[in-house]
PDB file of N, CA and C in Angstrom:
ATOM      1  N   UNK A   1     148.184   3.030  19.602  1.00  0.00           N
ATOM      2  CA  UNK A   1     148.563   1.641  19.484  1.00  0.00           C
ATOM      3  C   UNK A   1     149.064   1.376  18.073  1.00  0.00           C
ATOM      4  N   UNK A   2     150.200   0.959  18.103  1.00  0.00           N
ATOM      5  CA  UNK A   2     150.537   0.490  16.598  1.00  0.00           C
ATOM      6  C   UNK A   2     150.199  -0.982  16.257  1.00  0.00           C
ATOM      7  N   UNK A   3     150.229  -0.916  14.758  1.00  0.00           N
ATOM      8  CA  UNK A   3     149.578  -1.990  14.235  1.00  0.00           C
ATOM      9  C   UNK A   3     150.499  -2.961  13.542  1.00  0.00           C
ATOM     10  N   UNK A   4     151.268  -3.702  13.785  1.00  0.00           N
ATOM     11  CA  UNK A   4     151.816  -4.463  12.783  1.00  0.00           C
ATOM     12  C   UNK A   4     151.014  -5.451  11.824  1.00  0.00           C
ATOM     13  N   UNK A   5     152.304  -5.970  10.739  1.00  0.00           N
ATOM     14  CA  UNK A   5     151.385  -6.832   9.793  1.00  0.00           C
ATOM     15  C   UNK A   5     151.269  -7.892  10.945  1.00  0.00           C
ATOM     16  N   UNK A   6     150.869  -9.209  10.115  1.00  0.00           N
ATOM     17  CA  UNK A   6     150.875 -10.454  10.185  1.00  0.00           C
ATOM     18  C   UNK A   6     152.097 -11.149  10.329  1.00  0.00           C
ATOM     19  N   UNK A   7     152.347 -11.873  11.259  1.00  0.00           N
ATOM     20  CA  UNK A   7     153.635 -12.652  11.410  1.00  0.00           C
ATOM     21  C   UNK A   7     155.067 -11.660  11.670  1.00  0.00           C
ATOM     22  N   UNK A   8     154.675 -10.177  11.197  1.00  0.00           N
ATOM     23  CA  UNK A   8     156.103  -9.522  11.796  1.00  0.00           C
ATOM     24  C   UNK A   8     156.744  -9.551  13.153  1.00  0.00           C
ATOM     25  N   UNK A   9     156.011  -9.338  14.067  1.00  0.00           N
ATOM     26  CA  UNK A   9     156.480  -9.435  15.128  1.00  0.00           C
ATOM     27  C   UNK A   9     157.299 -10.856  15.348  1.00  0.00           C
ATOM     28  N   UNK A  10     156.761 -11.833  15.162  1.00  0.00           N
ATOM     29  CA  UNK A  10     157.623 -12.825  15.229  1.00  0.00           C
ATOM     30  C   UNK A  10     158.580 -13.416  14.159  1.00  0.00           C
ATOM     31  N   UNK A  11     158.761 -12.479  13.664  1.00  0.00           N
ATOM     32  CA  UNK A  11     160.050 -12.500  12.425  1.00  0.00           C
ATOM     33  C   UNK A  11     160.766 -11.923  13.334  1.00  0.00           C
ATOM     34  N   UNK A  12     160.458 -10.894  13.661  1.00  0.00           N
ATOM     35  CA  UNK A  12     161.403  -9.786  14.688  1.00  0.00           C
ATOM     36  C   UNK A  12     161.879 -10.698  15.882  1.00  0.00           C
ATOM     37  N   UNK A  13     161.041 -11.435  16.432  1.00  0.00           N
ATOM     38  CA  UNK A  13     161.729 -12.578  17.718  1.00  0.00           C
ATOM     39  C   UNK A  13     162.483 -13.079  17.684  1.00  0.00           C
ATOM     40  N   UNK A  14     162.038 -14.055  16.575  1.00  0.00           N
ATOM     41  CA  UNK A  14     162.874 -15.431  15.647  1.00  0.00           C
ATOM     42  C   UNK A  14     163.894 -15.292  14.997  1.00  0.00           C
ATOM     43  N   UNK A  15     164.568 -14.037  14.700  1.00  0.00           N
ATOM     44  CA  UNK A  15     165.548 -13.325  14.155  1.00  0.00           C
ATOM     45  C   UNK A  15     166.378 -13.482  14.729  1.00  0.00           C
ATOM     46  N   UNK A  16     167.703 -14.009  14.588  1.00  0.00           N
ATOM     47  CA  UNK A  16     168.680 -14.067  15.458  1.00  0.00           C
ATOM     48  C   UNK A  16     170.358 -13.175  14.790  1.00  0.00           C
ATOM     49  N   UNK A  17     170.107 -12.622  13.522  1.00  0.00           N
ATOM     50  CA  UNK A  17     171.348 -12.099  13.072  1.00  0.00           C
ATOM     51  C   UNK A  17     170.802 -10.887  12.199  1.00  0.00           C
ATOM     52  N   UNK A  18     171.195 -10.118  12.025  1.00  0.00           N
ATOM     53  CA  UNK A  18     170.647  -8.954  10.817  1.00  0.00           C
ATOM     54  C   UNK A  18     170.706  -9.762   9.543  1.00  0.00           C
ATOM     55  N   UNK A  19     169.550  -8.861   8.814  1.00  0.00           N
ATOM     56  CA  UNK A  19     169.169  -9.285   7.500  1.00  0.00           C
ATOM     57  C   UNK A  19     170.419  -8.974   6.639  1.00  0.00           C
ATOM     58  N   UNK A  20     170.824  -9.335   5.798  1.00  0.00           N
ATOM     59  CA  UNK A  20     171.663  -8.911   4.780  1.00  0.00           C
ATOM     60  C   UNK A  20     170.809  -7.782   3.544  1.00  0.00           C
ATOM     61  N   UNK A  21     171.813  -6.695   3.076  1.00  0.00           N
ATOM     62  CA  UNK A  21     170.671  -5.746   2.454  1.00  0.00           C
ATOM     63  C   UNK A  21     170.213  -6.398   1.229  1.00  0.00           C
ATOM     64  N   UNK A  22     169.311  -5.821   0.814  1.00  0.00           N
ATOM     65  CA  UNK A  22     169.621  -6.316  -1.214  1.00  0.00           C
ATOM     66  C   UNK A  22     170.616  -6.399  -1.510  1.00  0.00           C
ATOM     67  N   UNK A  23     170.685  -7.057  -2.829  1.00  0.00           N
ATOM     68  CA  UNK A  23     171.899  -7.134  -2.992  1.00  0.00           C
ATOM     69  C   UNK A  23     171.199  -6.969  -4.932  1.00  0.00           C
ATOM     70  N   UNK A  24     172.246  -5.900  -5.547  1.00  0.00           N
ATOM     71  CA  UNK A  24     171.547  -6.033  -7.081  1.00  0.00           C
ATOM     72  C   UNK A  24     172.647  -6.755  -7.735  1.00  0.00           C
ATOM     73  N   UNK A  25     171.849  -7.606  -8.434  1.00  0.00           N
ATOM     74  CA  UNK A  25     172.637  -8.818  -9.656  1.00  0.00           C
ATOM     75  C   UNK A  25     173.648  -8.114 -10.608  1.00  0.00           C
ATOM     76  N   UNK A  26     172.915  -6.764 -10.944  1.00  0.00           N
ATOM     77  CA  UNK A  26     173.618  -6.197 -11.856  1.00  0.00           C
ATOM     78  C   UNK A  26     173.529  -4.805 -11.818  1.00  0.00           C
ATOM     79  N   UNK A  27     174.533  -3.647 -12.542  1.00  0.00           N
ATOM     80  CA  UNK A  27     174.941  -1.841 -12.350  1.00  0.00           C
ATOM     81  C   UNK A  27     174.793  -1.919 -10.651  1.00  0.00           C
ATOM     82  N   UNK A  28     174.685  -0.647 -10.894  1.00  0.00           N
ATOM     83  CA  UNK A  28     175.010   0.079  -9.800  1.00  0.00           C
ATOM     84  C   UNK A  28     173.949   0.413  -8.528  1.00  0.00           C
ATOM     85  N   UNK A  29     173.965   0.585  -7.106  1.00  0.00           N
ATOM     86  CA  UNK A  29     172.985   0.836  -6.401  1.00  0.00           C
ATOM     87  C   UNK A  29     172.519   2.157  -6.842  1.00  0.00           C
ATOM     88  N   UNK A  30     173.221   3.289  -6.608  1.00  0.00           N
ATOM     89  CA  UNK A  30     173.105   4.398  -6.862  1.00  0.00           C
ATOM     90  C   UNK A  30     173.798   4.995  -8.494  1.00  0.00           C
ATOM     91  N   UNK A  31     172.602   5.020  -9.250  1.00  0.00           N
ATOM     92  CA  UNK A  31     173.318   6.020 -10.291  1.00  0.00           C
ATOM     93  C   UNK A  31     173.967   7.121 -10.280  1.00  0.00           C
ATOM     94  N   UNK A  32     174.630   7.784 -10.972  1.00  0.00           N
ATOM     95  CA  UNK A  32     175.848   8.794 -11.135  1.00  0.00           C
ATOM     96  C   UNK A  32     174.568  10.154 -10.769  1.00  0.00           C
ATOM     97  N   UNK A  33     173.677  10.133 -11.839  1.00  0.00           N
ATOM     98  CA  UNK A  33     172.775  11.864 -11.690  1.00  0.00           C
ATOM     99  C   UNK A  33     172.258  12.031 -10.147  1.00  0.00           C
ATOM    100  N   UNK A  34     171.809  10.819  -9.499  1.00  0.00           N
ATOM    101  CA  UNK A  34     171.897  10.327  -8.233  1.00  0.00           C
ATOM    102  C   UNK A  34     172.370  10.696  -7.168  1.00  0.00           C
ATOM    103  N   UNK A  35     173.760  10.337  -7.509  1.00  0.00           N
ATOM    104  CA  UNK A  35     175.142  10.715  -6.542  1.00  0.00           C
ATOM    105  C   UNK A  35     175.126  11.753  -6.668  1.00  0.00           C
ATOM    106  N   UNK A  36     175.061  12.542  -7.979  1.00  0.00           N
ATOM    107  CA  UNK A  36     175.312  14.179  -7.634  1.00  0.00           C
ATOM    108  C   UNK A  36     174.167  15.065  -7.023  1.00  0.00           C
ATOM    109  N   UNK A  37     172.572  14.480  -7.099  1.00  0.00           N
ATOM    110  CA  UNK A  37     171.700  15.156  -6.291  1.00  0.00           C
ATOM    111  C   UNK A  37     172.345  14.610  -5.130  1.00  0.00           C
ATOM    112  N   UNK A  38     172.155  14.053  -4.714  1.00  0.00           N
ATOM    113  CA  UNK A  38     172.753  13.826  -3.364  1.00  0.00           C
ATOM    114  C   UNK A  38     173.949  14.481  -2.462  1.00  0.00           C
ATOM    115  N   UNK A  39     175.004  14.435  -3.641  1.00  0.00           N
ATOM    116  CA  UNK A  39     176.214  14.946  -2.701  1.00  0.00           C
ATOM    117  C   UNK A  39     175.842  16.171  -2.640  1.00  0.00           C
ATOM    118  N   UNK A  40     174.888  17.109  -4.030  1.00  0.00           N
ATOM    119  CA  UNK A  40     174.445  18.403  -3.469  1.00  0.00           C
ATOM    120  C   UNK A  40     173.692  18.800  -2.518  1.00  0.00           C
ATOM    121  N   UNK A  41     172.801  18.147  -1.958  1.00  0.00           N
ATOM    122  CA  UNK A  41     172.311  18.051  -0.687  1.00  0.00           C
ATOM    123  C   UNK A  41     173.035  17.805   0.495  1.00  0.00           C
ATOM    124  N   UNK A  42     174.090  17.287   0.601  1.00  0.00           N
ATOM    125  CA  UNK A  42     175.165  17.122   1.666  1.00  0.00           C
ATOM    126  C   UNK A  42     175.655  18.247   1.924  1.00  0.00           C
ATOM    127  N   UNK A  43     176.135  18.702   0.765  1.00  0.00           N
ATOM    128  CA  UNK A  43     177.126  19.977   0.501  1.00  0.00           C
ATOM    129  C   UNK A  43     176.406  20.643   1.415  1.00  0.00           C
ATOM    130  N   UNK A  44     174.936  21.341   1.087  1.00  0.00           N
ATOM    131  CA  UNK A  44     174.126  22.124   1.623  1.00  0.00           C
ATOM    132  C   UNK A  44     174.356  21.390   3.526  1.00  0.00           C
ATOM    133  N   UNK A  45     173.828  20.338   3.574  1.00  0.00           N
ATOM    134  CA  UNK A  45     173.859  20.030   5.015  1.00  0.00           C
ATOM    135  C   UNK A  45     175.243  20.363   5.802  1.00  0.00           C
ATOM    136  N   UNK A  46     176.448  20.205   5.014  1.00  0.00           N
ATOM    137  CA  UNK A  46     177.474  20.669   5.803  1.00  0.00           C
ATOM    138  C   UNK A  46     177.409  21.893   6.132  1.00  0.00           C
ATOM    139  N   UNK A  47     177.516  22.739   4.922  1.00  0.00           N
ATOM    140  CA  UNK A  47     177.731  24.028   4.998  1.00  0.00           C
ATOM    141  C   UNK A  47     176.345  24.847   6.370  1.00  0.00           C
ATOM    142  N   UNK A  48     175.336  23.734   6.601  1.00  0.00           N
ATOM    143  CA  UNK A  48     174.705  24.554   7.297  1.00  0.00           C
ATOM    144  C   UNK A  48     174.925  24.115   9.013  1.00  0.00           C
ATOM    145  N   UNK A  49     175.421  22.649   9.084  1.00  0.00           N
ATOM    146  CA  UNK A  49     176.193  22.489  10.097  1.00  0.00           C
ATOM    147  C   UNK A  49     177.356  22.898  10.259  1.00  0.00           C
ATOM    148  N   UNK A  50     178.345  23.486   9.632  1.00  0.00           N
ATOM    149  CA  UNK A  50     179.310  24.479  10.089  1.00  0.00           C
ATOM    150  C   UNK A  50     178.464  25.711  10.381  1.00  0.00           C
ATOM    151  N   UNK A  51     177.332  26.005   9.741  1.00  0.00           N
ATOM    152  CA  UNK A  51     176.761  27.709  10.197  1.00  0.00           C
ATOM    153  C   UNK A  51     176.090  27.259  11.893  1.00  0.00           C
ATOM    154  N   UNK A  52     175.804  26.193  12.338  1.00  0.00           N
ATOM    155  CA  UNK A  52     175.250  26.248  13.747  1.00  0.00           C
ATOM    156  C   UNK A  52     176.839  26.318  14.288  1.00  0.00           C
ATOM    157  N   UNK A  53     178.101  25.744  13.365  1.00  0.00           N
ATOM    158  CA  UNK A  53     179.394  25.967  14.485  1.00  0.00           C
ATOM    159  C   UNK A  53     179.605  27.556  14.598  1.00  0.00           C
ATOM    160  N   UNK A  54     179.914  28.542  13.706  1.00  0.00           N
ATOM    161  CA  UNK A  54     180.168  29.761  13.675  1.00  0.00           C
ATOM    162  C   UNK A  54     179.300  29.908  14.514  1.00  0.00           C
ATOM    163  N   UNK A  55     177.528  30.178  14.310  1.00  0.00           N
ATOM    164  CA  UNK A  55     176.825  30.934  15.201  1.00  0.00           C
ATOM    165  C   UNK A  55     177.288  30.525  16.914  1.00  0.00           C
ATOM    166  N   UNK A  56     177.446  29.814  17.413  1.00  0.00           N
ATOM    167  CA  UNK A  56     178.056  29.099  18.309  1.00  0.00           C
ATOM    168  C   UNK A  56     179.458  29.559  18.868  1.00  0.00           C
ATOM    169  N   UNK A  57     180.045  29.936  17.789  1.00  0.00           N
ATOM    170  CA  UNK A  57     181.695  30.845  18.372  1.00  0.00           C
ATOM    171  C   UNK A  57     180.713  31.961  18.767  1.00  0.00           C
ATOM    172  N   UNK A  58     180.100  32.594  17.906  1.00  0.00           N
ATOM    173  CA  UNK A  58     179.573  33.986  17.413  1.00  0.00           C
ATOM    174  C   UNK A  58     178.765  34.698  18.918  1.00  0.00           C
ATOM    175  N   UNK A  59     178.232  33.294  19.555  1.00  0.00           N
ATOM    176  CA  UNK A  59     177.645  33.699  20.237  1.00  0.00           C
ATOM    177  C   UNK A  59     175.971  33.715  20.057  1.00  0.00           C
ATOM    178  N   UNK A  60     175.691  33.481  19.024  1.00  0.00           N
ATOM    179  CA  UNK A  60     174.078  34.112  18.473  1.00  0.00           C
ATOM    180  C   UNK A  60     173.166  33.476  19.274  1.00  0.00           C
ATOM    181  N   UNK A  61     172.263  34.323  19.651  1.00  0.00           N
ATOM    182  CA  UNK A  61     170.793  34.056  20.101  1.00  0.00           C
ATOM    183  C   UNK A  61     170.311  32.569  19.804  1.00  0.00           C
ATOM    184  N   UNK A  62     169.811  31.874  21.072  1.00  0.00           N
ATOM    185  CA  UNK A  62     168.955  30.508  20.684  1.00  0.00           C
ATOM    186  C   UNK A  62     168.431  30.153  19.833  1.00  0.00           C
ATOM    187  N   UNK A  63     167.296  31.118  19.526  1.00  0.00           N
ATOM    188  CA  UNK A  63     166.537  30.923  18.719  1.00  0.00           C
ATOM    189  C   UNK A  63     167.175  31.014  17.472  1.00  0.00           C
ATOM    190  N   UNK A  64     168.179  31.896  16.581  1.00  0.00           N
ATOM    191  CA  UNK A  64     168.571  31.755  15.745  1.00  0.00           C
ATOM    192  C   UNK A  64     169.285  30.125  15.227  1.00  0.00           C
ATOM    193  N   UNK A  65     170.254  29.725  16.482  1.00  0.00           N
ATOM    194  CA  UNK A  65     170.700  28.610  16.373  1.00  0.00           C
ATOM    195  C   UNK A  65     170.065  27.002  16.340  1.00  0.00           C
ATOM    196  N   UNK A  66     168.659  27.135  16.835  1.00  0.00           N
ATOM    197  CA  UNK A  66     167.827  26.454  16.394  1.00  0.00           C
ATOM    198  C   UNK A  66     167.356  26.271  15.327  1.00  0.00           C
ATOM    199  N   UNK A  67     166.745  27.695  14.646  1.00  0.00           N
ATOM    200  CA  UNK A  67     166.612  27.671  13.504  1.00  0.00           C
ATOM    201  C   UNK A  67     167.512  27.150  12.230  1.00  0.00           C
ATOM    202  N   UNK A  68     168.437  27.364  12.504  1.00  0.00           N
ATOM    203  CA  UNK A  68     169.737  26.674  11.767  1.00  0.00           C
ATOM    204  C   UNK A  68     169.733  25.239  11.884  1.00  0.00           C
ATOM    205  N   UNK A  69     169.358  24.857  12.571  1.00  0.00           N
ATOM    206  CA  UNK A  69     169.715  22.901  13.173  1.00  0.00           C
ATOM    207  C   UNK A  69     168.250  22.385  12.399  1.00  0.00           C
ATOM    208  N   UNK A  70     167.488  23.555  12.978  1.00  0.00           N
ATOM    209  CA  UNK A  70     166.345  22.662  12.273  1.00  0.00           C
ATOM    210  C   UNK A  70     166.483  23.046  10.394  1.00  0.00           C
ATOM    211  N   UNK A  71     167.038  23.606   9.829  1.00  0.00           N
ATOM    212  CA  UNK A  71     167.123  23.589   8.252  1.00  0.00           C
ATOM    213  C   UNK A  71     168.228  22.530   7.939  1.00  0.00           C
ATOM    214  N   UNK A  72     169.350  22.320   9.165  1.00  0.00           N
ATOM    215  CA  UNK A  72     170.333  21.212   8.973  1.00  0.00           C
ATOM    216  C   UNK A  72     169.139  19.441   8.695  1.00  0.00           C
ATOM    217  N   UNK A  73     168.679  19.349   9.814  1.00  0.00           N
ATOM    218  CA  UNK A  73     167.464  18.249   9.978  1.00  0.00           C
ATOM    219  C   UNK A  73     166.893  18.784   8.472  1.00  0.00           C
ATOM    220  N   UNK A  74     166.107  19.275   7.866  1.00  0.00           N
ATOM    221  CA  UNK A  74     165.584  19.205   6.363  1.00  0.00           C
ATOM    222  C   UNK A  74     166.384  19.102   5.674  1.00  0.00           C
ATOM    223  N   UNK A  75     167.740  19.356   5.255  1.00  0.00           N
ATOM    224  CA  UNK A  75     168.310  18.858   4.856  1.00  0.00           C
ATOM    225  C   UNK A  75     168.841  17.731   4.456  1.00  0.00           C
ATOM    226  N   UNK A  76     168.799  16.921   5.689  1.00  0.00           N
ATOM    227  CA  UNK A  76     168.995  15.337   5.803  1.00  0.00           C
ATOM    228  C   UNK A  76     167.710  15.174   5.259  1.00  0.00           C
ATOM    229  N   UNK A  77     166.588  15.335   5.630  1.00  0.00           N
ATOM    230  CA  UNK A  77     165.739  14.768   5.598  1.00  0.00           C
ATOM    231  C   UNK A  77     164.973  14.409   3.943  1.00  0.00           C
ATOM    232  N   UNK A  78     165.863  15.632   2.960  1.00  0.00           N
ATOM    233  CA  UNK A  78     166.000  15.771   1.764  1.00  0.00           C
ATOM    234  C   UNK A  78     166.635  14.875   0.938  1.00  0.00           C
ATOM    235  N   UNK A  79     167.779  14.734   1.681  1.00  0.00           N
ATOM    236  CA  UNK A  79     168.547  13.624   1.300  1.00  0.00           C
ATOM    237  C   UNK A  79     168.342  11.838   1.734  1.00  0.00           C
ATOM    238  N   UNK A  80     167.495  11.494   2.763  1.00  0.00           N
ATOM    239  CA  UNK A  80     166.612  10.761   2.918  1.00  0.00           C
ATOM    240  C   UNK A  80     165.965  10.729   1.353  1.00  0.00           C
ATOM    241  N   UNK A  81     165.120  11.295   1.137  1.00  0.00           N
ATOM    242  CA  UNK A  81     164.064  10.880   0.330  1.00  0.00           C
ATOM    243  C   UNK A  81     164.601  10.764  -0.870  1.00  0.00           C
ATOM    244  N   UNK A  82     166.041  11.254  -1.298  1.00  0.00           N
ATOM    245  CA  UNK A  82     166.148  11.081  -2.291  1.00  0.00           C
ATOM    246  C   UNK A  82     166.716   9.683  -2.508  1.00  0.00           C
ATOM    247  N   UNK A  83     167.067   9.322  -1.099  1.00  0.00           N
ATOM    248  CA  UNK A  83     167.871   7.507  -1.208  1.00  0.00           C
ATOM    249  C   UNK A  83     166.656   6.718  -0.964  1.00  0.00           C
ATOM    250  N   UNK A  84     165.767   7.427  -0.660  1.00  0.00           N
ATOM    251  CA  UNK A  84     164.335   6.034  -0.556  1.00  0.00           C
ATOM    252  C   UNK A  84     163.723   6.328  -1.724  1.00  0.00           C
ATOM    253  N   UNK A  85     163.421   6.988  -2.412  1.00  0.00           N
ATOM    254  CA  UNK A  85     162.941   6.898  -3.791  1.00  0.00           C
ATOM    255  C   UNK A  85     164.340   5.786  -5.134  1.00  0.00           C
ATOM    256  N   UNK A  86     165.645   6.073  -4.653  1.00  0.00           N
ATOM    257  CA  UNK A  86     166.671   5.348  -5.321  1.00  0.00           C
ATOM    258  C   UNK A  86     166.255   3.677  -5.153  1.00  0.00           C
ATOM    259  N   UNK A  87     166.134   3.667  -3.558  1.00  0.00           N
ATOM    260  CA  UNK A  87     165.807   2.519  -3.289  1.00  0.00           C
ATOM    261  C   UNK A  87     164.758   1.424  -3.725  1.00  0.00           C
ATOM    262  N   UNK A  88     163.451   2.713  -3.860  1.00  0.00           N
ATOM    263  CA  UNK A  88     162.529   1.726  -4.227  1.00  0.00           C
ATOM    264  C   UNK A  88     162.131   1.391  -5.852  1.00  0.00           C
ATOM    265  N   UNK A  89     162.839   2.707  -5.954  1.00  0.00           N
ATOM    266  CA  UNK A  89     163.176   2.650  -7.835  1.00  0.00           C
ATOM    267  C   UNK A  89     164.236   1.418  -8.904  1.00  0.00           C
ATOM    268  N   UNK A  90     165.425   1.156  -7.539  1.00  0.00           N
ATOM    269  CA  UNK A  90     166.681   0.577  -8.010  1.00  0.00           C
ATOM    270  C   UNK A  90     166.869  -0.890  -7.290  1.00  0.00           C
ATOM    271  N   UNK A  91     166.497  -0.693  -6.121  1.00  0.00           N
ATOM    272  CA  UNK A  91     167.664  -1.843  -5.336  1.00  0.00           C
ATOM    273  C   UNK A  91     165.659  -2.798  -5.315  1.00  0.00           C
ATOM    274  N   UNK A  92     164.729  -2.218  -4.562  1.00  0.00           N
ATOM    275  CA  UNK A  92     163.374  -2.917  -4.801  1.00  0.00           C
ATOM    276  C   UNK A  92     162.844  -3.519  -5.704  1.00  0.00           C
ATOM    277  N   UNK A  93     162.932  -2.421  -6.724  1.00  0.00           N
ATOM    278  CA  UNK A  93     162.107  -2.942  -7.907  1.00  0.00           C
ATOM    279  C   UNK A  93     162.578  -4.117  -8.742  1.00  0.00           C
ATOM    280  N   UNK A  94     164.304  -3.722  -8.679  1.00  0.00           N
ATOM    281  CA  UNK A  94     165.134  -4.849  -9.244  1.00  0.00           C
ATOM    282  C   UNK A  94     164.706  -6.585  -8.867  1.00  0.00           C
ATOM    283  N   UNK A  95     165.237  -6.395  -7.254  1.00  0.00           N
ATOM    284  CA  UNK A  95     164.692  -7.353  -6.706  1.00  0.00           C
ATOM    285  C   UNK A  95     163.462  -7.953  -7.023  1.00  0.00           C
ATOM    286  N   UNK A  96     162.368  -7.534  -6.628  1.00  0.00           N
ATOM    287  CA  UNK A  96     161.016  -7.812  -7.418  1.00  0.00           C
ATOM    288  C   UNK A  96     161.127  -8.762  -8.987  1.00  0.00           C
ATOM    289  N   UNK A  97     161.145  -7.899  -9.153  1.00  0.00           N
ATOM    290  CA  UNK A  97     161.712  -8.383 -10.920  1.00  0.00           C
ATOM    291  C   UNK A  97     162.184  -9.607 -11.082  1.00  0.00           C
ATOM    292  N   UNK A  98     162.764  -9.916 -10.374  1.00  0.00           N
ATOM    293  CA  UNK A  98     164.025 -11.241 -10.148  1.00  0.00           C
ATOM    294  C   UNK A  98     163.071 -12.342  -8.977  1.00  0.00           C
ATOM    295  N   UNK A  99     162.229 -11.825  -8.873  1.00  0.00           N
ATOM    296  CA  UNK A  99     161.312 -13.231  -8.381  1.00  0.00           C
ATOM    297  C   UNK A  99     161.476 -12.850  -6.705  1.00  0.00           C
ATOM    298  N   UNK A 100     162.229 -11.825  -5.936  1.00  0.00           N
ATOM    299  CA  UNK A 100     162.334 -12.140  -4.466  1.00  0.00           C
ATOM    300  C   UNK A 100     161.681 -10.760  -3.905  1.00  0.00           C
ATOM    301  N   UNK A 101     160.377 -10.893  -4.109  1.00  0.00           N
ATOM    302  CA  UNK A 101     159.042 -10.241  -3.469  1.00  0.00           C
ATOM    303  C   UNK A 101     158.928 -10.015  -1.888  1.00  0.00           C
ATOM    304  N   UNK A 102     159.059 -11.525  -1.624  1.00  0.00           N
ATOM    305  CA  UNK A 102     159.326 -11.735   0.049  1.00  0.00           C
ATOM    306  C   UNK A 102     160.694 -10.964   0.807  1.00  0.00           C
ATOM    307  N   UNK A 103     161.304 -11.328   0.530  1.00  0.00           N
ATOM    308  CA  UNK A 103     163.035 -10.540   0.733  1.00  0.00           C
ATOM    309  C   UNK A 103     162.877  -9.120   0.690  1.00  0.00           C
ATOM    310  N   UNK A 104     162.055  -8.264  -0.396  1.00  0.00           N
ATOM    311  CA  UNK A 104     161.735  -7.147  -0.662  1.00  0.00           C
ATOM    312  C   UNK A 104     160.815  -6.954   0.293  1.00  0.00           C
ATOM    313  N   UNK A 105     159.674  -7.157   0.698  1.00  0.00           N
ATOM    314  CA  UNK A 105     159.090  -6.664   1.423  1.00  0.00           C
ATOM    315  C   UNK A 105     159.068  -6.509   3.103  1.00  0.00           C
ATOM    316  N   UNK A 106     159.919  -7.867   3.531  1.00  0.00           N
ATOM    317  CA  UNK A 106     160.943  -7.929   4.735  1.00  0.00           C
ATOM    318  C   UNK A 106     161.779  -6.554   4.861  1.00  0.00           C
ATOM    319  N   UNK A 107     162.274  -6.367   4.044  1.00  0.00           N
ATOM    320  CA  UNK A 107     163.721  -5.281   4.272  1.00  0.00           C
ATOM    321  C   UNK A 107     162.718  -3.859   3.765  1.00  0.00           C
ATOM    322  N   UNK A 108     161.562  -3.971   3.407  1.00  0.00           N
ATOM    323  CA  UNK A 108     160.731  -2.200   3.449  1.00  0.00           C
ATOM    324  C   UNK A 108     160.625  -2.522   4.976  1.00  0.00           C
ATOM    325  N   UNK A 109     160.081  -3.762   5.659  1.00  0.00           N
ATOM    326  CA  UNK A 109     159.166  -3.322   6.893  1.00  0.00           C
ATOM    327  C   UNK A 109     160.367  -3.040   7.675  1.00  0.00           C
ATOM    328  N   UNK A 110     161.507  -3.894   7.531  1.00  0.00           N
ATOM    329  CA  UNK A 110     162.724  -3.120   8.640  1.00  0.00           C
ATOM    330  C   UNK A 110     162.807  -1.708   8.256  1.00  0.00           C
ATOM    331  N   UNK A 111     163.547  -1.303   7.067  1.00  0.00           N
ATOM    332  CA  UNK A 111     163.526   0.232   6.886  1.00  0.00           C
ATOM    333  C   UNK A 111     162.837   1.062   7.517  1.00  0.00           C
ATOM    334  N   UNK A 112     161.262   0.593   6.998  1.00  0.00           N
ATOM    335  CA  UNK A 112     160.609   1.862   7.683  1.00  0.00           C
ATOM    336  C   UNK A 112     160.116   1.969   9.169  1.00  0.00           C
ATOM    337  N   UNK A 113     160.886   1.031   9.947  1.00  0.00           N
ATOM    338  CA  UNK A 113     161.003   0.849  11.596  1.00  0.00           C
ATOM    339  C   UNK A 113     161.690   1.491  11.766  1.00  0.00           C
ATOM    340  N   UNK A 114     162.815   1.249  11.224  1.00  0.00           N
ATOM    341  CA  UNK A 114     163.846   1.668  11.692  1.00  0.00           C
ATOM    342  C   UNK A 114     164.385   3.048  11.142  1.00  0.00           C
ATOM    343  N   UNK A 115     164.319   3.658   9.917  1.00  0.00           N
ATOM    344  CA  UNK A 115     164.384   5.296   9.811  1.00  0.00           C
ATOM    345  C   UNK A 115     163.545   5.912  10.144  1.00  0.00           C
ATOM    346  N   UNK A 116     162.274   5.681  10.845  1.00  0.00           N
ATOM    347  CA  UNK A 116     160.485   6.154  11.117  1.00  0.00           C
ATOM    348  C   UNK A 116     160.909   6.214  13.110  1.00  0.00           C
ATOM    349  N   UNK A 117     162.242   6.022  13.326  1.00  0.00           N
ATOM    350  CA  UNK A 117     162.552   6.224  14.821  1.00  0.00           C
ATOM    351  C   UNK A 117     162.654   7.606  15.259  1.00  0.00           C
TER     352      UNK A 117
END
């Protein structure tokens, strides 16, 4: 049985349009050292979703090609964490800061509904 907070569920009812994301007053969502962990983690995710395409011409054994999909999935899943740590470091904390606590904590409980699928 899952547990929600208080009053979420009927935020979730009463809702009639998507939330708008944060929004930061000022720089950038994502910093530059950021972007480049990141796009290096992509890099890696492509290059290993083209290796499930080859194995796939290639012919290779199931199990190999699984194994491949599932290091593709850690991959993402790498790159996930590195945009939810950005997030709660950059676009959250900012917010916070700036007095909108409520707004911030609305848009964690969507997030983590909704990437926790």
């Amino acid at each position: 049985m899952t547990v929600y907070p208080v009053g979420y569920i009927m935020g979730l009812m009463t809702r009639k349009t998507a939330r708008t994301p944060l929004r930061l007053t000022n720089g950038a969502f994502v910093p530059d050292e950021r972007k480049a962990e990141l796009r290096k983690r992509l890099a890696r995710l492509k290059g290993q979703v083209e290796g499930v395409e080859r194995m796939l011409e290639q012919n290779r054994p199931c199990a190999d090609i699984l194994t491949q999909i599932s290091a593709a999935q850690e991959a993402l899943r790498g790159a996930s964490r590195v945009m939810v740590r950005n997030y709660l470091e950059k676009c959250a904390t900012t917010a916070i800061r700036e007095g909108r606590e409520q707004e911030v904590y609305d848009e964690v409980m969507d997030l983590v509904f909704r990437v926790s699928r």
